[in-house]
N, C-alpha and C. Protein backbone atom coordinates (compact mmCIF):
# COMPACT_ATOMS: atom_id res chain seq x y z
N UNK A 1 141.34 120.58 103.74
CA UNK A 1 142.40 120.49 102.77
C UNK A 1 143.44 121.59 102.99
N UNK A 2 143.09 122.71 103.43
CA UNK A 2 144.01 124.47 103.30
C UNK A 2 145.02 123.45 104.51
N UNK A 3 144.24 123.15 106.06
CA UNK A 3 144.76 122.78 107.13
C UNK A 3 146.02 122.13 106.66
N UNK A 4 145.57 120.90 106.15
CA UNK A 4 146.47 119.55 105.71
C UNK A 4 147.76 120.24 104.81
N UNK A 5 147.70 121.17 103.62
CA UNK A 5 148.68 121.73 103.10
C UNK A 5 149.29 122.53 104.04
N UNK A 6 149.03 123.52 104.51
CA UNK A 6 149.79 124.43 105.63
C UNK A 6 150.30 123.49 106.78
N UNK A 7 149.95 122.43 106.89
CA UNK A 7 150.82 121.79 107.99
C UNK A 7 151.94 121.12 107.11
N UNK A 8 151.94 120.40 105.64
CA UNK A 8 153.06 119.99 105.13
C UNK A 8 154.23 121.16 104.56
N UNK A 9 153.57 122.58 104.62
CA UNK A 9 154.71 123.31 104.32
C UNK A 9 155.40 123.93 104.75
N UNK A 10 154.61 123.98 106.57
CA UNK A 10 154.83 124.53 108.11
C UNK A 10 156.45 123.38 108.14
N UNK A 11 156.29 121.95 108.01
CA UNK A 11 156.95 121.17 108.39
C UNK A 11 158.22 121.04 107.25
N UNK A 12 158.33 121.69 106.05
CA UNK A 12 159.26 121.15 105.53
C UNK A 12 160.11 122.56 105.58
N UNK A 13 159.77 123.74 106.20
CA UNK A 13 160.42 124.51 106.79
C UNK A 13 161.87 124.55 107.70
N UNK A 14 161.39 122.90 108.25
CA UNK A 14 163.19 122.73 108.56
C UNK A 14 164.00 121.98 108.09
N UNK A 15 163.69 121.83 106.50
CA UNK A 15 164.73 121.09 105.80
C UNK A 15 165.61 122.11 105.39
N UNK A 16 167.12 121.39 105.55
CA UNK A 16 167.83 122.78 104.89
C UNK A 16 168.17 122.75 103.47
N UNK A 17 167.00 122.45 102.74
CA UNK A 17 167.17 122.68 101.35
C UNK A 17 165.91 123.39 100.80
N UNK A 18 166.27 124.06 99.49
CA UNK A 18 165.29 124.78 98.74
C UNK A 18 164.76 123.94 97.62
N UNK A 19 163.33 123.55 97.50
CA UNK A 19 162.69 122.38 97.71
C UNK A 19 161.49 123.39 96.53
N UNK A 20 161.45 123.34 94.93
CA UNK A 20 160.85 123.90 94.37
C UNK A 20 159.24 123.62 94.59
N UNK A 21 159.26 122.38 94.64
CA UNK A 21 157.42 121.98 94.47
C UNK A 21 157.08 122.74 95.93
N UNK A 22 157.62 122.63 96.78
CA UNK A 22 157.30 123.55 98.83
C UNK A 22 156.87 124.84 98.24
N UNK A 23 157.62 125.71 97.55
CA UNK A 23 157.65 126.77 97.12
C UNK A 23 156.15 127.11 96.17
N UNK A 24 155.83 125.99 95.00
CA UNK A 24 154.52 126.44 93.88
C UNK A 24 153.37 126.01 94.85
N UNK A 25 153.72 124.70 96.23
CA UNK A 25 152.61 124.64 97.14
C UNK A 25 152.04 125.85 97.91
N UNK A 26 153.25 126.09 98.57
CA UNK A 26 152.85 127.82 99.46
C UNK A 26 152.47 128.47 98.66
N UNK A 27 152.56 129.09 97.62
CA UNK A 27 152.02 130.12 96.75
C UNK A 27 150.62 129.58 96.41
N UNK A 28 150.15 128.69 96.16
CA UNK A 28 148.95 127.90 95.79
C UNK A 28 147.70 127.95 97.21
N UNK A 29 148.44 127.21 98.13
CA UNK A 29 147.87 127.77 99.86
C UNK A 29 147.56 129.15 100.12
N UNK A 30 148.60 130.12 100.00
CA UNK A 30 148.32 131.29 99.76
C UNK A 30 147.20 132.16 99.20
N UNK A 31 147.03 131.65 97.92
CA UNK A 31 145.58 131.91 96.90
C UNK A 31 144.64 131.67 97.33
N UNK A 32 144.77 129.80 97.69
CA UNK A 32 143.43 129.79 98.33
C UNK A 32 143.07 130.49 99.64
N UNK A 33 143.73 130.50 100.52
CA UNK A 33 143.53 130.90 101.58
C UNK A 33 142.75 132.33 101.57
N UNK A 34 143.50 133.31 100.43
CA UNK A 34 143.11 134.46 100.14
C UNK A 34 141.31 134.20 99.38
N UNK A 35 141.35 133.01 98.93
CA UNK A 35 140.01 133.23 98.13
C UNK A 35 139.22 133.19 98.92
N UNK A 36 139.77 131.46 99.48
CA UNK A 36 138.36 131.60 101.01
C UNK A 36 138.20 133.26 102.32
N UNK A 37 138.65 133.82 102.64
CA UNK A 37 139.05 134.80 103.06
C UNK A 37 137.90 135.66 102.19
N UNK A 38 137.79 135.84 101.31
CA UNK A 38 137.05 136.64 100.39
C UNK A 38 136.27 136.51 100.23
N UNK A 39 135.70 134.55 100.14
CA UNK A 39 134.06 134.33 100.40
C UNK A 39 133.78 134.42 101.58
N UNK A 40 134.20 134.43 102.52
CA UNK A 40 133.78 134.43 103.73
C UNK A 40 133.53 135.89 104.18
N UNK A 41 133.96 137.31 103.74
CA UNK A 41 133.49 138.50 103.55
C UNK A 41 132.17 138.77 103.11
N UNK A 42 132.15 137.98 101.88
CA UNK A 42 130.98 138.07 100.88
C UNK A 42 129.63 137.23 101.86
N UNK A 43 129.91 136.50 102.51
CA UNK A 43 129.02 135.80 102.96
C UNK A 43 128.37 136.48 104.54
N UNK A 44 129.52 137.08 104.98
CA UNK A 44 128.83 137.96 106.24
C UNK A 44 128.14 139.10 106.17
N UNK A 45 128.91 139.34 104.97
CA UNK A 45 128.06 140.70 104.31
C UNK A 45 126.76 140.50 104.69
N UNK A 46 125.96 141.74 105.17
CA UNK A 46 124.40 141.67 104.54
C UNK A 46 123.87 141.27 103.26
N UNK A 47 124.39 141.80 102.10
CA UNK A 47 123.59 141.73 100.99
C UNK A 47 124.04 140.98 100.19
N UNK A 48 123.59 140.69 99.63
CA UNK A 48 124.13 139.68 98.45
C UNK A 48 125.18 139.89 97.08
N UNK A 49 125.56 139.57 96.68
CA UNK A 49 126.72 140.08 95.95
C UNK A 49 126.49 139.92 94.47
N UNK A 50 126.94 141.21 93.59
CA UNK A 50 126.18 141.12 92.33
C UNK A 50 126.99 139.82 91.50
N UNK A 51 126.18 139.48 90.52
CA UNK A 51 126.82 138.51 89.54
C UNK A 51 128.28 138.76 89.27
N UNK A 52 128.85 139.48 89.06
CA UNK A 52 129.97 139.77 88.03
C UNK A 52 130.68 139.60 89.25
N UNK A 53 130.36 139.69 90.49
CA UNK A 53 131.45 139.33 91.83
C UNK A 53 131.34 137.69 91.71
N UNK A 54 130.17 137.36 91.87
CA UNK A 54 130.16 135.67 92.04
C UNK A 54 131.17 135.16 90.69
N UNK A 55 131.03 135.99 89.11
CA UNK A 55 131.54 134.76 88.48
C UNK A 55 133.38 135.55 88.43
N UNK A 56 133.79 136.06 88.88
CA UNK A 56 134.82 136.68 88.95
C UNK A 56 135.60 135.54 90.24
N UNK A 57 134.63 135.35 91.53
CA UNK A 57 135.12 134.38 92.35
C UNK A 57 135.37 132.94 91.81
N UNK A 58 134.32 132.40 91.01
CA UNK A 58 134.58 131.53 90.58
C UNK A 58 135.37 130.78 89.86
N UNK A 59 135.59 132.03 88.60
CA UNK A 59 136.92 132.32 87.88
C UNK A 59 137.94 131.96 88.47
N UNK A 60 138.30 132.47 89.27
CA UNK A 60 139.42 132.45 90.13
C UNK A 60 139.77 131.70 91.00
N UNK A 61 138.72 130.75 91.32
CA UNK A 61 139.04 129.89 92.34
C UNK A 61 139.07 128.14 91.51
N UNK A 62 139.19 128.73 90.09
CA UNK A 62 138.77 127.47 89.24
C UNK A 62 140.33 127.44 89.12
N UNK A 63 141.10 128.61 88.96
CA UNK A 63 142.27 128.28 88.62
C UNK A 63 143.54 127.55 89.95
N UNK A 64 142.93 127.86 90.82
CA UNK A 64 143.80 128.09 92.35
C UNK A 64 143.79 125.88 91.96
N UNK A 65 145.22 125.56 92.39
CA UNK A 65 145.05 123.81 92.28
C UNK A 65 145.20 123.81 94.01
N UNK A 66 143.99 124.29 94.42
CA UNK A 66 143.01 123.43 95.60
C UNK A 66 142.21 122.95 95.97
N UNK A 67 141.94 121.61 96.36
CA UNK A 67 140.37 122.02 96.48
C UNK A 67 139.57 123.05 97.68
N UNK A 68 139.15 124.09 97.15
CA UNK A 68 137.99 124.93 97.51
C UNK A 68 136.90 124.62 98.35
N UNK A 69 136.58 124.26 99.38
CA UNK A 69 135.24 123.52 99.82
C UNK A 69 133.62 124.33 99.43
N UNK A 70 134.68 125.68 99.68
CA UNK A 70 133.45 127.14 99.23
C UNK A 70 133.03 126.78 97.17
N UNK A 71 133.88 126.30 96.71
CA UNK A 71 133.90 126.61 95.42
C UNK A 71 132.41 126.15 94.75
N UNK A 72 132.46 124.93 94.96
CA UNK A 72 130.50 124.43 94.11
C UNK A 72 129.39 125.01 94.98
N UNK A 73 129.89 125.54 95.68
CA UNK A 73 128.49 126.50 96.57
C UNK A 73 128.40 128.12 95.78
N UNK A 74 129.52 128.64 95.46
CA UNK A 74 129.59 129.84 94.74
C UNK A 74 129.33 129.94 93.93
N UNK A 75 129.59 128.76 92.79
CA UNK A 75 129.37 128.13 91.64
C UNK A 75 127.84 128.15 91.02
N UNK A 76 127.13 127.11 92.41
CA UNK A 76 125.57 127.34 92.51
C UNK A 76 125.15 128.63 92.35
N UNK A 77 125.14 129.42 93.18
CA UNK A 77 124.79 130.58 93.60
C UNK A 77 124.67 131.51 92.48
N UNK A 78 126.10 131.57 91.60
CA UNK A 78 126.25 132.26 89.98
C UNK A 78 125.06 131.63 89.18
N UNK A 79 125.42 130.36 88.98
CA UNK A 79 124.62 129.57 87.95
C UNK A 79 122.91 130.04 88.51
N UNK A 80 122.24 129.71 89.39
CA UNK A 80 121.29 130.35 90.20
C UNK A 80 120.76 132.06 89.44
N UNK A 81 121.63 132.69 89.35
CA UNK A 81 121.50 134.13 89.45
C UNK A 81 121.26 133.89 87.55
N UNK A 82 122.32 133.52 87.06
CA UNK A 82 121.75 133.19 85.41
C UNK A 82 120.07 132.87 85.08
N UNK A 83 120.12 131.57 86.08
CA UNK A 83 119.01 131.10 85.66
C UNK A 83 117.29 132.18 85.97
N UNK A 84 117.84 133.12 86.58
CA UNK A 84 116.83 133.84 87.18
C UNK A 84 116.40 135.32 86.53
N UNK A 85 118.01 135.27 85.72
CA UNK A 85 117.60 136.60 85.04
C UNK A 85 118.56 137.83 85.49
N UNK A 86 119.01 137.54 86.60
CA UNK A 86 119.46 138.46 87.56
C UNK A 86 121.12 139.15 87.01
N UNK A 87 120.90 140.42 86.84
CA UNK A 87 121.84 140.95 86.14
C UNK A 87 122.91 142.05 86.74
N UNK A 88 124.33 141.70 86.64
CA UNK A 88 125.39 142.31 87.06
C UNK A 88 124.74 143.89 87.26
N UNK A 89 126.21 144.53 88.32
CA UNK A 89 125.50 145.55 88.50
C UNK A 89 124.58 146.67 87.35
């Protein structure tokens, strides 16, 4: 999905007009890009990441209007850590 948006906003780059929805798309691509970027830190990491990181990601990636591919895996992972007891730092 990130691919497919960054190629429609790569391409409307040579219109010579200022094109508002191009503009709330890139900023939106942007986010996500930055979120995935961030799980993908969290995930190379060695250790596992305390709760209040997982629901802080989640938070945040609930708001981003992309779809996330990382997002119901992080999602799990929080919900997981609830169900277990497992408590922020």
């Amino acid at each position: 999905m990130i691919n497919t948006l960054e190629a429609i906003v790569n391409e409307t780059k040579d219109i010579p007009a200022q094109l508002p929805n191009v503009a709330s798309l890139a900023s939106a691509l942007k986010k996500a890009k930055d979120w995935v970027a961030t799980v993908e830190v969290l995930q190379a990491n060695e250790h596992d990441p305390y709760l209040d990181v997982l629901e802080d990601l989640v938070n945040q990636g609930r708001t981003i209007p992309v779809r996330l591919d990382p997002l119901p895996q992080v999602g799990r992972c929080e919900f997981i850590c609830h169900l277990c007891g497992l408590n922020s730092r």
